[in-house]
N, C-alpha and C. Protein backbone atom coordinates (compact mmCIF):
# COMPACT_ATOMS: atom_id res chain seq x y z
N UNK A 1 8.00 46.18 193.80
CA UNK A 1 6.63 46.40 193.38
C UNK A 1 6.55 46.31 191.85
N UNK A 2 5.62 46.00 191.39
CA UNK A 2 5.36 45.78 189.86
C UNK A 2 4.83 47.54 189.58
N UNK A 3 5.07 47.48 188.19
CA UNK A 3 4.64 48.53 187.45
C UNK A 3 3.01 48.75 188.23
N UNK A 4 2.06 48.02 188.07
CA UNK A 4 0.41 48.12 188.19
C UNK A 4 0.30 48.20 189.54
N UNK A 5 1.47 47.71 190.76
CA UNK A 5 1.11 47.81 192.12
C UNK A 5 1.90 49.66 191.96
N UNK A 6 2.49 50.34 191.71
CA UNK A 6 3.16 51.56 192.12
C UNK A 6 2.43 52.51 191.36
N UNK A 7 1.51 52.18 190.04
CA UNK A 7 0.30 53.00 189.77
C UNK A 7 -0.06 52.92 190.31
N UNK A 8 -1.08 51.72 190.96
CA UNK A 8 -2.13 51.52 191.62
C UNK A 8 -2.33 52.24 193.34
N UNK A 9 -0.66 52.68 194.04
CA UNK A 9 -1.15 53.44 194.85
C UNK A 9 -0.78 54.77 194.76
N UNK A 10 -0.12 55.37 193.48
CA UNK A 10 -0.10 56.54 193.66
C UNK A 10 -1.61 57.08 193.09
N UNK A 11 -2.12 58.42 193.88
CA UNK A 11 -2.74 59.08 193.74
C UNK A 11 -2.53 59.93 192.24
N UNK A 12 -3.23 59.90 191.20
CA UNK A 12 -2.97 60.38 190.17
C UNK A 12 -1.90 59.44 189.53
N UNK A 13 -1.50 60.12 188.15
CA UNK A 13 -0.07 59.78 187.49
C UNK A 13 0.85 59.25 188.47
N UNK A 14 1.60 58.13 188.47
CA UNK A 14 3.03 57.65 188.88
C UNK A 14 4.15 58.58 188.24
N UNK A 15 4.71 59.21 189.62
CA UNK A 15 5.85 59.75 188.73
C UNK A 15 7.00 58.91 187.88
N UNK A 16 7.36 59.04 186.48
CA UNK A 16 8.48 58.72 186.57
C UNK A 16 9.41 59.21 186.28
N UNK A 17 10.57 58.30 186.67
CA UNK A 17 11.76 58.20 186.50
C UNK A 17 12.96 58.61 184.96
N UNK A 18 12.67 57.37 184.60
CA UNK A 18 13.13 57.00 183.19
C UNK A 18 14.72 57.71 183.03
N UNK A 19 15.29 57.18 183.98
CA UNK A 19 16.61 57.61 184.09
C UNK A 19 17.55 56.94 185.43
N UNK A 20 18.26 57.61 185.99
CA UNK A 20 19.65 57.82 186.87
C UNK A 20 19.16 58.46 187.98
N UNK A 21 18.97 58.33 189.20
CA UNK A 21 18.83 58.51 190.52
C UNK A 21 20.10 59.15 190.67
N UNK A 22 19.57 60.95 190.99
CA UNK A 22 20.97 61.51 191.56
C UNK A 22 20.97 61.31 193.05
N UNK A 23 22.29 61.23 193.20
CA UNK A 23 22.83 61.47 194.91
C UNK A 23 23.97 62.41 195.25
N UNK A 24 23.42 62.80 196.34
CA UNK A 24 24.36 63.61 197.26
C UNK A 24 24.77 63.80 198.18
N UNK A 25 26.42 64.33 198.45
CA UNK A 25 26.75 63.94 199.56
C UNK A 25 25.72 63.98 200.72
N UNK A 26 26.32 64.20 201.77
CA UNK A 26 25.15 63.82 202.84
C UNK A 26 25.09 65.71 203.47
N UNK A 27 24.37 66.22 203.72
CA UNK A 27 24.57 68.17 203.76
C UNK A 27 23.88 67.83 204.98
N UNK A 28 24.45 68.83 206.26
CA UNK A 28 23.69 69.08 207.57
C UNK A 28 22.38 69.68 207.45
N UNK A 29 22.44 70.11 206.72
CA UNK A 29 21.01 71.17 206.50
C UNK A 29 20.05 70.18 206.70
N UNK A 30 20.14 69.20 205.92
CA UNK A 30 19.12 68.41 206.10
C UNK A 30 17.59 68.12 207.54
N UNK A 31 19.07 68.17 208.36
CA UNK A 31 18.54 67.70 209.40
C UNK A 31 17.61 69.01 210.37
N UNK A 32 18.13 69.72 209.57
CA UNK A 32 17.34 71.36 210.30
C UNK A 32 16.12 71.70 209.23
N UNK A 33 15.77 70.88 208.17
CA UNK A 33 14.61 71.12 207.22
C UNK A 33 13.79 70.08 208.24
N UNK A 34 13.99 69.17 208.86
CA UNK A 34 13.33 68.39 209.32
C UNK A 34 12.35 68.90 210.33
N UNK A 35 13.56 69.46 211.36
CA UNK A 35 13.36 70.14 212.61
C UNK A 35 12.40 71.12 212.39
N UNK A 36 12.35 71.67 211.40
CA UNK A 36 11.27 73.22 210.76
C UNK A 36 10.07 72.88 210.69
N UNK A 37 10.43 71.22 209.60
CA UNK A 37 8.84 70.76 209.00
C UNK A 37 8.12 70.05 210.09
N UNK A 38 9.08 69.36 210.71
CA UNK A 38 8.31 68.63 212.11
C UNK A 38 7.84 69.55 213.28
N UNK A 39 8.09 70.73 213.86
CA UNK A 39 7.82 71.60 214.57
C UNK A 39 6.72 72.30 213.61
N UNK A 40 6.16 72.32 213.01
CA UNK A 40 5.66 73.19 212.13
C UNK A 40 4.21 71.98 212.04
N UNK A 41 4.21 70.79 211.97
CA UNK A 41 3.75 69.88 211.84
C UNK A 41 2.79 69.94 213.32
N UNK A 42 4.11 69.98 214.11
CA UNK A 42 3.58 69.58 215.66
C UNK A 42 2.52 70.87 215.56
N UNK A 43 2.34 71.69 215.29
CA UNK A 43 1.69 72.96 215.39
C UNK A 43 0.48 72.89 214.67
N UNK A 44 0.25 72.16 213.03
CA UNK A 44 -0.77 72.02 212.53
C UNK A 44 -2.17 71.02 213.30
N UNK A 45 -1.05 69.75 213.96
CA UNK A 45 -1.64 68.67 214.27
C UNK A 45 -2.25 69.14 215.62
N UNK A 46 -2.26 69.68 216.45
CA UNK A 46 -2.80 70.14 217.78
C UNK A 46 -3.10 68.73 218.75
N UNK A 47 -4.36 68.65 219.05
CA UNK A 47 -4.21 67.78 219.79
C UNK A 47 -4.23 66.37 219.95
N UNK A 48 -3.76 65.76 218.41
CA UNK A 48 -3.36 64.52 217.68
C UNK A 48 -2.29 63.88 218.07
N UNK A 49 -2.70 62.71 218.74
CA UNK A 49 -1.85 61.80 219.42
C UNK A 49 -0.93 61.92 218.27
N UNK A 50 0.53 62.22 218.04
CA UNK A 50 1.08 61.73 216.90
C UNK A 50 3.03 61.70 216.94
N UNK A 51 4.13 61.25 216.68
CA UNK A 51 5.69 61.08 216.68
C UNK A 51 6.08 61.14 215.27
N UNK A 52 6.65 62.56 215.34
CA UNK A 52 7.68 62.80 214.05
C UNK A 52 8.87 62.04 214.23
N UNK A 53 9.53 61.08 213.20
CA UNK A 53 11.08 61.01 213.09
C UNK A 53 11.29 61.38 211.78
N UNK A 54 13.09 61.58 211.55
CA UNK A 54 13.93 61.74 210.53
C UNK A 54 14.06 60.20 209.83
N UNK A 55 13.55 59.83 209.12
CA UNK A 55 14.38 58.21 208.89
C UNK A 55 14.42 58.67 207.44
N UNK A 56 15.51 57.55 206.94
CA UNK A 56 15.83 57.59 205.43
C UNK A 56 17.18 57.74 205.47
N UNK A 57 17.87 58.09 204.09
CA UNK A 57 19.15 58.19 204.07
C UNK A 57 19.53 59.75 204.37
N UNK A 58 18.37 60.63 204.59
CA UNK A 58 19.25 61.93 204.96
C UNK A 58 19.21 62.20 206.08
N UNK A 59 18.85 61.18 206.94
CA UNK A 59 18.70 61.31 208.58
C UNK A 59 20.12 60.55 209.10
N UNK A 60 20.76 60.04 208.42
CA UNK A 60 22.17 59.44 208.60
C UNK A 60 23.43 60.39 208.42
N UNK A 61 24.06 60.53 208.97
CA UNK A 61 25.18 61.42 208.39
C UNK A 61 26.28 60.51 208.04
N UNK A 62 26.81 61.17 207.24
CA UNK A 62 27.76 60.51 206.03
C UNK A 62 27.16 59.43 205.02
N UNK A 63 26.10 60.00 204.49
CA UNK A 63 25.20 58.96 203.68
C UNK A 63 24.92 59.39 202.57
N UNK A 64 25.61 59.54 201.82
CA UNK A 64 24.95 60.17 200.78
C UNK A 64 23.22 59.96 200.28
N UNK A 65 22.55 60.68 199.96
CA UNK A 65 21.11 60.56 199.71
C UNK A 65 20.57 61.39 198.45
N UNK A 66 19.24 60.76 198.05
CA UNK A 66 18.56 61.74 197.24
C UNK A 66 18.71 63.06 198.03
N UNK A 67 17.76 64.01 197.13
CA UNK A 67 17.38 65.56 197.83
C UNK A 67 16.38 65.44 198.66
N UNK A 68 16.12 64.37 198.95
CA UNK A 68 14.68 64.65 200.01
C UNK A 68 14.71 63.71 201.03
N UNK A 69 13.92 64.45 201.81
CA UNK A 69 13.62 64.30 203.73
C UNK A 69 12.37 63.30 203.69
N UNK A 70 12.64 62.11 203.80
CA UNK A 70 12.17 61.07 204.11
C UNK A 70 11.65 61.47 206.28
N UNK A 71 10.32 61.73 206.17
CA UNK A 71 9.90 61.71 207.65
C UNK A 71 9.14 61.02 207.71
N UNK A 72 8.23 60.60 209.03
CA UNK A 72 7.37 59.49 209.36
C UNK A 72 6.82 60.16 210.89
N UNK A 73 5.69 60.26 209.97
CA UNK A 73 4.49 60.69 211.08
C UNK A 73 3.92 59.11 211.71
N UNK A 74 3.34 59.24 212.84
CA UNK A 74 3.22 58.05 213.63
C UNK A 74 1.93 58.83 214.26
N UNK A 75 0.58 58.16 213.88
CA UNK A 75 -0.49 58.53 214.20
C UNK A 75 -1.43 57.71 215.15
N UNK A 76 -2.77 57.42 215.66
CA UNK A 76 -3.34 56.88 215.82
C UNK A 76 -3.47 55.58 215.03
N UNK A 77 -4.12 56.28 213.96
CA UNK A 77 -4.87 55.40 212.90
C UNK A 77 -4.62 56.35 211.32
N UNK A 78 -3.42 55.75 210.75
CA UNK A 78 -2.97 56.02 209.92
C UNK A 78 -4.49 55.98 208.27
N UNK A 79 -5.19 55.67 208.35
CA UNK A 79 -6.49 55.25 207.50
C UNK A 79 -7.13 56.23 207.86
N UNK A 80 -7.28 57.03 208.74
CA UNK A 80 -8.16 58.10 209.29
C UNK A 80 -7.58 59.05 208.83
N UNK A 81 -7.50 59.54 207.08
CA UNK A 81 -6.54 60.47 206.56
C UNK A 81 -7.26 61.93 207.03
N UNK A 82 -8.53 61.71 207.40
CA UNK A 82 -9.07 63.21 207.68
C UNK A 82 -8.18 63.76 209.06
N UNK A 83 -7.84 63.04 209.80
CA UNK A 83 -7.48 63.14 211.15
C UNK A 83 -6.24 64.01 210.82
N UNK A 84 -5.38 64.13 209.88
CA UNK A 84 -4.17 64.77 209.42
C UNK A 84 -4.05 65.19 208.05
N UNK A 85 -4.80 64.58 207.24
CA UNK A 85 -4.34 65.38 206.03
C UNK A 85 -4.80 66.63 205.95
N UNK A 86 -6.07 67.07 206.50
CA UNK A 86 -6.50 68.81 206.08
C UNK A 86 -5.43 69.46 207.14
N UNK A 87 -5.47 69.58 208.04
CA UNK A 87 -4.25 69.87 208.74
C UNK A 87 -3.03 70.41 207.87
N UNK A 88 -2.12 69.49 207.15
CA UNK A 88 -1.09 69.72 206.54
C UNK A 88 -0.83 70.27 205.39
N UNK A 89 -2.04 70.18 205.05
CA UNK A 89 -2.58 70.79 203.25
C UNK A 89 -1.58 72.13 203.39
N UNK A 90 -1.79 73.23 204.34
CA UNK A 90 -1.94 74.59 204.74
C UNK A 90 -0.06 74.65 204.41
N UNK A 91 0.73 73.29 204.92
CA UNK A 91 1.82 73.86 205.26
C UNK A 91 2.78 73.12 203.60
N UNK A 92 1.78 72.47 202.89
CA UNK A 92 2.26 72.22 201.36
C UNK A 92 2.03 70.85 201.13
N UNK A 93 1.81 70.27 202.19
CA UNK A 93 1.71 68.84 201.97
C UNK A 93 0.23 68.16 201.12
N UNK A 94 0.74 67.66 200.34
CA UNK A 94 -0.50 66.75 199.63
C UNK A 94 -0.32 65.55 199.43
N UNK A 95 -1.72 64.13 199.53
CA UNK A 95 -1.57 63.39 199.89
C UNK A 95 -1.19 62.64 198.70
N UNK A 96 0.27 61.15 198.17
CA UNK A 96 0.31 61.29 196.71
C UNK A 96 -0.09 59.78 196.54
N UNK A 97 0.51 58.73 198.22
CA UNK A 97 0.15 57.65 197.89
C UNK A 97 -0.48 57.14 198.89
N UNK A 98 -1.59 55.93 199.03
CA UNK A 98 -2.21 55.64 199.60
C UNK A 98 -2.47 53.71 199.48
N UNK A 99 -1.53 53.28 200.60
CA UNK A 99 -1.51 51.74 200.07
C UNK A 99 -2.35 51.06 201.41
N UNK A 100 -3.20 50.82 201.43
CA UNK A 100 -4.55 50.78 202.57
C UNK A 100 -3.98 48.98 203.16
N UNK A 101 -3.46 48.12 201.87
CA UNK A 101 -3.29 46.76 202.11
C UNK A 101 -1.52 46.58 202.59
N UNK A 102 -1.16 47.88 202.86
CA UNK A 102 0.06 47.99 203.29
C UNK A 102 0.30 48.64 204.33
N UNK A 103 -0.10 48.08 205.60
CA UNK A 103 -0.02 48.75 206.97
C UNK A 103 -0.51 50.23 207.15
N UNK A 104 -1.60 50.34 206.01
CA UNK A 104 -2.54 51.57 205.99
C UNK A 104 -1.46 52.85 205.27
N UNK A 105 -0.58 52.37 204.70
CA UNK A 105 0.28 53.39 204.58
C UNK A 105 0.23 54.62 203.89
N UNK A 106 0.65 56.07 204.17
CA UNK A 106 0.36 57.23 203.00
C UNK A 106 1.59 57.28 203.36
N UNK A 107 1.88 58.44 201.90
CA UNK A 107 2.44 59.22 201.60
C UNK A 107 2.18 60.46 201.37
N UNK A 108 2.59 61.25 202.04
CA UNK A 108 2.24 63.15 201.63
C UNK A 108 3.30 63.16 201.19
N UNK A 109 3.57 64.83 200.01
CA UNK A 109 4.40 65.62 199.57
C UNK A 109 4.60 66.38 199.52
N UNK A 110 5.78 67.05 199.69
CA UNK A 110 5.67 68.91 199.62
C UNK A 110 6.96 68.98 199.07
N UNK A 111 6.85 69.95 197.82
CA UNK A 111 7.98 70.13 196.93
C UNK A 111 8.30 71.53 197.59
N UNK A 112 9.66 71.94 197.66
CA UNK A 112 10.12 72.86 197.59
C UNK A 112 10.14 74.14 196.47
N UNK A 113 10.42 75.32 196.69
CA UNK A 113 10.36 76.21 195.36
C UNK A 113 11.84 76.12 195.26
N UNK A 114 12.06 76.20 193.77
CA UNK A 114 13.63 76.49 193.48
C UNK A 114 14.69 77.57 194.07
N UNK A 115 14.10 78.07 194.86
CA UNK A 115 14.85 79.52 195.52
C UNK A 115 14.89 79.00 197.32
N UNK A 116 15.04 77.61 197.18
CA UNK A 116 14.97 77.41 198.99
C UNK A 116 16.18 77.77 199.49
N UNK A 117 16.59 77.61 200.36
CA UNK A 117 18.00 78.49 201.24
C UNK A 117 18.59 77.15 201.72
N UNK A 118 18.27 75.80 201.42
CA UNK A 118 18.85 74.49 201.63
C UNK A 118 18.63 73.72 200.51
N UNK A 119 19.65 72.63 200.71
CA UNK A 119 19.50 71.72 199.61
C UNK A 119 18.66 69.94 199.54
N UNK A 120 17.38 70.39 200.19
CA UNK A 120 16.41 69.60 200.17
C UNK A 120 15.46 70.10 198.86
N UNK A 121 14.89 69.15 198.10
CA UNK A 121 13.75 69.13 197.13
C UNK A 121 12.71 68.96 197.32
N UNK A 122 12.24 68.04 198.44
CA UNK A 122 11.08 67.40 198.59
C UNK A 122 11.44 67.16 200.19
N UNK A 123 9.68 66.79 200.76
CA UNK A 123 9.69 66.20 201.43
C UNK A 123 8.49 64.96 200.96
N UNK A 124 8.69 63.81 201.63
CA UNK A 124 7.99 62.68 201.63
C UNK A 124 7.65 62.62 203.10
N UNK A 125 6.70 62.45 203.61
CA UNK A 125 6.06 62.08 204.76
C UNK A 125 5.31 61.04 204.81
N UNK A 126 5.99 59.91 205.28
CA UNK A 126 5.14 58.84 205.14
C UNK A 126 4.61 58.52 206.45
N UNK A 127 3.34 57.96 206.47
CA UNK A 127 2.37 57.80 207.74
C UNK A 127 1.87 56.73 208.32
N UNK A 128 2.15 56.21 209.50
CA UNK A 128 1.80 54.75 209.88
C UNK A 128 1.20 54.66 211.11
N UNK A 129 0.61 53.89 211.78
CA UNK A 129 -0.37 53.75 212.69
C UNK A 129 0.81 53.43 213.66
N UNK A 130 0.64 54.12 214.90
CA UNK A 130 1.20 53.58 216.29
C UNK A 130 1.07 51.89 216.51
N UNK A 131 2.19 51.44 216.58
CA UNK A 131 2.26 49.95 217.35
C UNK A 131 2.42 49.20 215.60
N UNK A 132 2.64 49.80 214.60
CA UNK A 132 3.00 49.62 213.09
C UNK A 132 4.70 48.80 213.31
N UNK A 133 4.85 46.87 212.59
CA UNK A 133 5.41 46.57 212.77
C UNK A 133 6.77 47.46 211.89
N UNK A 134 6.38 47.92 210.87
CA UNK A 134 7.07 48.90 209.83
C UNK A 134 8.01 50.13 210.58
N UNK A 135 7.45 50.11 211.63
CA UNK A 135 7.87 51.89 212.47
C UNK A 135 9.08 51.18 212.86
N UNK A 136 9.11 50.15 213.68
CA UNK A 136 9.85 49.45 214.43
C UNK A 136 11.33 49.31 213.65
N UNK A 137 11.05 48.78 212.49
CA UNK A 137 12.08 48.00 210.76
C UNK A 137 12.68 49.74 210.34
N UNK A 138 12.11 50.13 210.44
CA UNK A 138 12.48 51.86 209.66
C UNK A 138 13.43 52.45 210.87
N UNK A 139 13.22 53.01 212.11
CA UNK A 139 14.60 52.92 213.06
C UNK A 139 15.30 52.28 213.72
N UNK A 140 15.19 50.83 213.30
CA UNK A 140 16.08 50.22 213.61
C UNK A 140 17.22 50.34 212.61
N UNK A 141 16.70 50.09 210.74
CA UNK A 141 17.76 50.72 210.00
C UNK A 141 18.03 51.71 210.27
N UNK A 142 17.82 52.63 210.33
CA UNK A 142 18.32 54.22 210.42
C UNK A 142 19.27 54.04 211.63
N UNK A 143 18.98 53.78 212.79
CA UNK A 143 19.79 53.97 213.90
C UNK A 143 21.13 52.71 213.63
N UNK A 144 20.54 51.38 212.75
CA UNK A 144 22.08 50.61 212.59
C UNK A 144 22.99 51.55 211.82
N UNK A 145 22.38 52.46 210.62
CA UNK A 145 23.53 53.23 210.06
C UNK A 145 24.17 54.20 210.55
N UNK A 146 23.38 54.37 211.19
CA UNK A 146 24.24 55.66 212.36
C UNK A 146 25.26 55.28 213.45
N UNK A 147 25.14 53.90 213.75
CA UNK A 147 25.99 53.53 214.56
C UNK A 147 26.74 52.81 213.79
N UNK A 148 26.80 52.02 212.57
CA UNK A 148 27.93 51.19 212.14
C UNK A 148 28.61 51.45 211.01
N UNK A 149 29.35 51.79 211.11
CA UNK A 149 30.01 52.46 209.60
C UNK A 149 30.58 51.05 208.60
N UNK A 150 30.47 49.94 208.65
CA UNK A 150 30.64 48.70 207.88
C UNK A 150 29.42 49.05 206.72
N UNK A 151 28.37 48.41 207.80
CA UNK A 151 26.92 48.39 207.26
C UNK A 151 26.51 50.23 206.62
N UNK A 152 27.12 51.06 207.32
CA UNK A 152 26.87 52.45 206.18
C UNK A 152 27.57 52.59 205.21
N UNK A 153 28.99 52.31 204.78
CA UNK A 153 29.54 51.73 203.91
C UNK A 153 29.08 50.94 202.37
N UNK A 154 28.48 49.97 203.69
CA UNK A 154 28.12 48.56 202.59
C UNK A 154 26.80 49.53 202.06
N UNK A 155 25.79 50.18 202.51
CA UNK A 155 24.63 50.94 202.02
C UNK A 155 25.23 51.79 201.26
N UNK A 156 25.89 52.84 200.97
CA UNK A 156 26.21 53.89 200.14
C UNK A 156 26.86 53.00 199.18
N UNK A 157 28.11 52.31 198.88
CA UNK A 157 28.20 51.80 197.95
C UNK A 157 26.93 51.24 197.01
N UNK A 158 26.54 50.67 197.69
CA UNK A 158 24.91 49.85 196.80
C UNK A 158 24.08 50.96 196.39
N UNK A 159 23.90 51.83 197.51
CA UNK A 159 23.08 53.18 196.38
C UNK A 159 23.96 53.91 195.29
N UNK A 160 25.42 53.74 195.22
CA UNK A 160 25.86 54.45 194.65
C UNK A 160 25.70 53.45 193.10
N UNK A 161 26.27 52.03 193.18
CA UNK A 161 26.45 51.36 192.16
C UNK A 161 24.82 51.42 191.33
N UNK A 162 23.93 51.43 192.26
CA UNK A 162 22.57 51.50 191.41
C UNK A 162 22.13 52.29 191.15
N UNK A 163 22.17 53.80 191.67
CA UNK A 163 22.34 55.12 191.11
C UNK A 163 22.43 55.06 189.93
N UNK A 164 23.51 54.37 189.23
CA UNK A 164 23.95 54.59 187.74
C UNK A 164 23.46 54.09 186.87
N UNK A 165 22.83 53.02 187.35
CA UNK A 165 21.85 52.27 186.59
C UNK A 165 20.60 53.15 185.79
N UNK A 166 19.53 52.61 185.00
CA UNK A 166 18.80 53.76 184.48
C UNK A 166 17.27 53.04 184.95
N UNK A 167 16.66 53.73 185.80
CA UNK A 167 15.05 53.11 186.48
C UNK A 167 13.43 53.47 185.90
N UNK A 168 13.08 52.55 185.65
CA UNK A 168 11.69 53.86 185.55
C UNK A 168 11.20 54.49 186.32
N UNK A 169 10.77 53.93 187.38
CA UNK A 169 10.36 54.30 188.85
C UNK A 169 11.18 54.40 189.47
N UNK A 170 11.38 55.71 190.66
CA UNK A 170 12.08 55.63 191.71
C UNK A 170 12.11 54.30 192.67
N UNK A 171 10.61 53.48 192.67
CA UNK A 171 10.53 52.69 193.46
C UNK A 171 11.43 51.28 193.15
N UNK A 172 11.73 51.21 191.84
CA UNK A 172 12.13 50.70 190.97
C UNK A 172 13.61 50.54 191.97
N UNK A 173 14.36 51.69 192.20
CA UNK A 173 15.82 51.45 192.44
C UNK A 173 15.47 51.52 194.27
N UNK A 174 14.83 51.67 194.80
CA UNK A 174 14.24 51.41 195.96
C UNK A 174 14.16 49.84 196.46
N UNK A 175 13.72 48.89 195.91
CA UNK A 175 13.26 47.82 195.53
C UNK A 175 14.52 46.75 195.36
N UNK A 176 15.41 47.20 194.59
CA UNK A 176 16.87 46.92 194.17
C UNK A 176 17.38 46.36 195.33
N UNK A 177 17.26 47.39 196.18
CA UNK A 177 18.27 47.75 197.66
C UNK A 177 17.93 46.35 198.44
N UNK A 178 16.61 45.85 197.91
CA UNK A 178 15.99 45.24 199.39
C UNK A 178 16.84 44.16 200.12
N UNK A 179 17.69 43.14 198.49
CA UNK A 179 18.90 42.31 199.55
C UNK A 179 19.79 42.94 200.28
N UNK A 180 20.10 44.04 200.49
CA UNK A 180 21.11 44.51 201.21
C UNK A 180 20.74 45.12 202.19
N UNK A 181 19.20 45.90 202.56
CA UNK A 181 18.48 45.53 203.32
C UNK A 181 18.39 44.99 204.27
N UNK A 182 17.81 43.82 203.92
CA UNK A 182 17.26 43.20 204.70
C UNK A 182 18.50 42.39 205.57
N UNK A 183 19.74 42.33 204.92
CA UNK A 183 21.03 41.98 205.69
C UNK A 183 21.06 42.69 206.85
N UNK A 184 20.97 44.23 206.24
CA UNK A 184 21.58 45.39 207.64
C UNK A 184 20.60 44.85 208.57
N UNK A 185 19.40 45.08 208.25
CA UNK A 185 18.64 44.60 209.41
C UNK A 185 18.45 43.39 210.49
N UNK A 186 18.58 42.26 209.64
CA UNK A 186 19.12 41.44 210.08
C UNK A 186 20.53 41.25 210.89
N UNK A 187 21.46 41.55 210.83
CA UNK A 187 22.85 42.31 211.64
C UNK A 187 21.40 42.92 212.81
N UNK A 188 21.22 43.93 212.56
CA UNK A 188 20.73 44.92 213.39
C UNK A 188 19.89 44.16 214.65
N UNK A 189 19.10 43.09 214.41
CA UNK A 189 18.11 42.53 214.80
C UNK A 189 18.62 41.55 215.75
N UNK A 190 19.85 40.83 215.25
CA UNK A 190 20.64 39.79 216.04
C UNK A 190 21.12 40.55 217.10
N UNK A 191 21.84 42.09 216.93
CA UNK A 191 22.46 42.54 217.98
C UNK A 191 21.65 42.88 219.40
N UNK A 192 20.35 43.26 218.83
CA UNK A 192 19.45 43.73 219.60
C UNK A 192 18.92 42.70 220.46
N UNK A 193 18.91 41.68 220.16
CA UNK A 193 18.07 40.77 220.41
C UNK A 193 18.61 39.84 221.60
């Protein structure tokens, strides 16, 4: 994404970067911040057609990752932000990005307080419409890294070597990744297929 496309959908200021992407090993906890926020979720949302997953690099084990829980709400109609965002407000989430020409996509956030009892920072909740060709591309990676330790390998090295690098935007070293990417997936896609 260009500088003016990663303003242009964050809500307010673009955070940045202007540095080194830390990573960390890969911590179980992770996967039980999920379980909390998604049960907790299921509870706000009531009777909203909707599918929590874990995807990202802290839904993989042995992956090293940022501090944050990459989830993916799976809604009706991801554009219908009323349908879920007042809902989630309550449990910390606020809405940060909103890319309408990108498979309707949001982003919510909920920062942690510095005194949490795990070593998650954030959560990112990103939101996509049921039958979203994107939902499909997002666990299929996740589930190739979980099953292939080549291709999880070949991913942690590449986050690690660009880690060190210095980004403005997170999206910035996000973006980086995409040839290596789009390989796993590709692997992933042939097997399936």
């Amino acid at each position: 994404m260009t500088t003016e496309e990663i303003e242009a959908a964050n809500l307010g200021a673009a955070p940045k970067l202007n540095g080194q992407v830390t990573l960390r090993e890969h911590d179980p906890r992770w996967s039980e911040v999920f379980a909390v926020e998604a049960a907790s979720m299921g509870e706000r949302l009531g009777a909203l057609d909707h599918r929590v997953e874990h995807v990202g690099s802290t839904s993989v084990p042995e992956l090293p990752a940022k501090p944050v829980i990459d989830m993916l709400l799976i809604v009706p109609d991801s554009g219908d932000e009323e349908s879920y965002v007042p809902p989630l407000e309550p449990l910390g989430f606020t809405l940060a990005i909103r890319e309408p020409e990108w498979y309707e996509h949001r982003v919510l956030r909920k920062r942690f307080p510095d005194d949490r009892a795990h070593s998650a920072e954030t959560v990112n909740l990103h939101v996509l419409s049921a039958g979203c060709a994107e939902i499909d591309r997002m666990l299929l990676f996740r589930d190739r890294l979980r099953t292939h330790e080549g291709d999880r390998t070949l991913y942690a090295d590449t986050k690690r070597g660009l880690s060190r690098q210095t980004w403005e935007y997170m999206q910035n070293y996000a973006d980086a990744k995409s040839e290596v990417v789009a390989g796993i997936l590709e692997r992933a896609a042939a097997e399936a297929g």
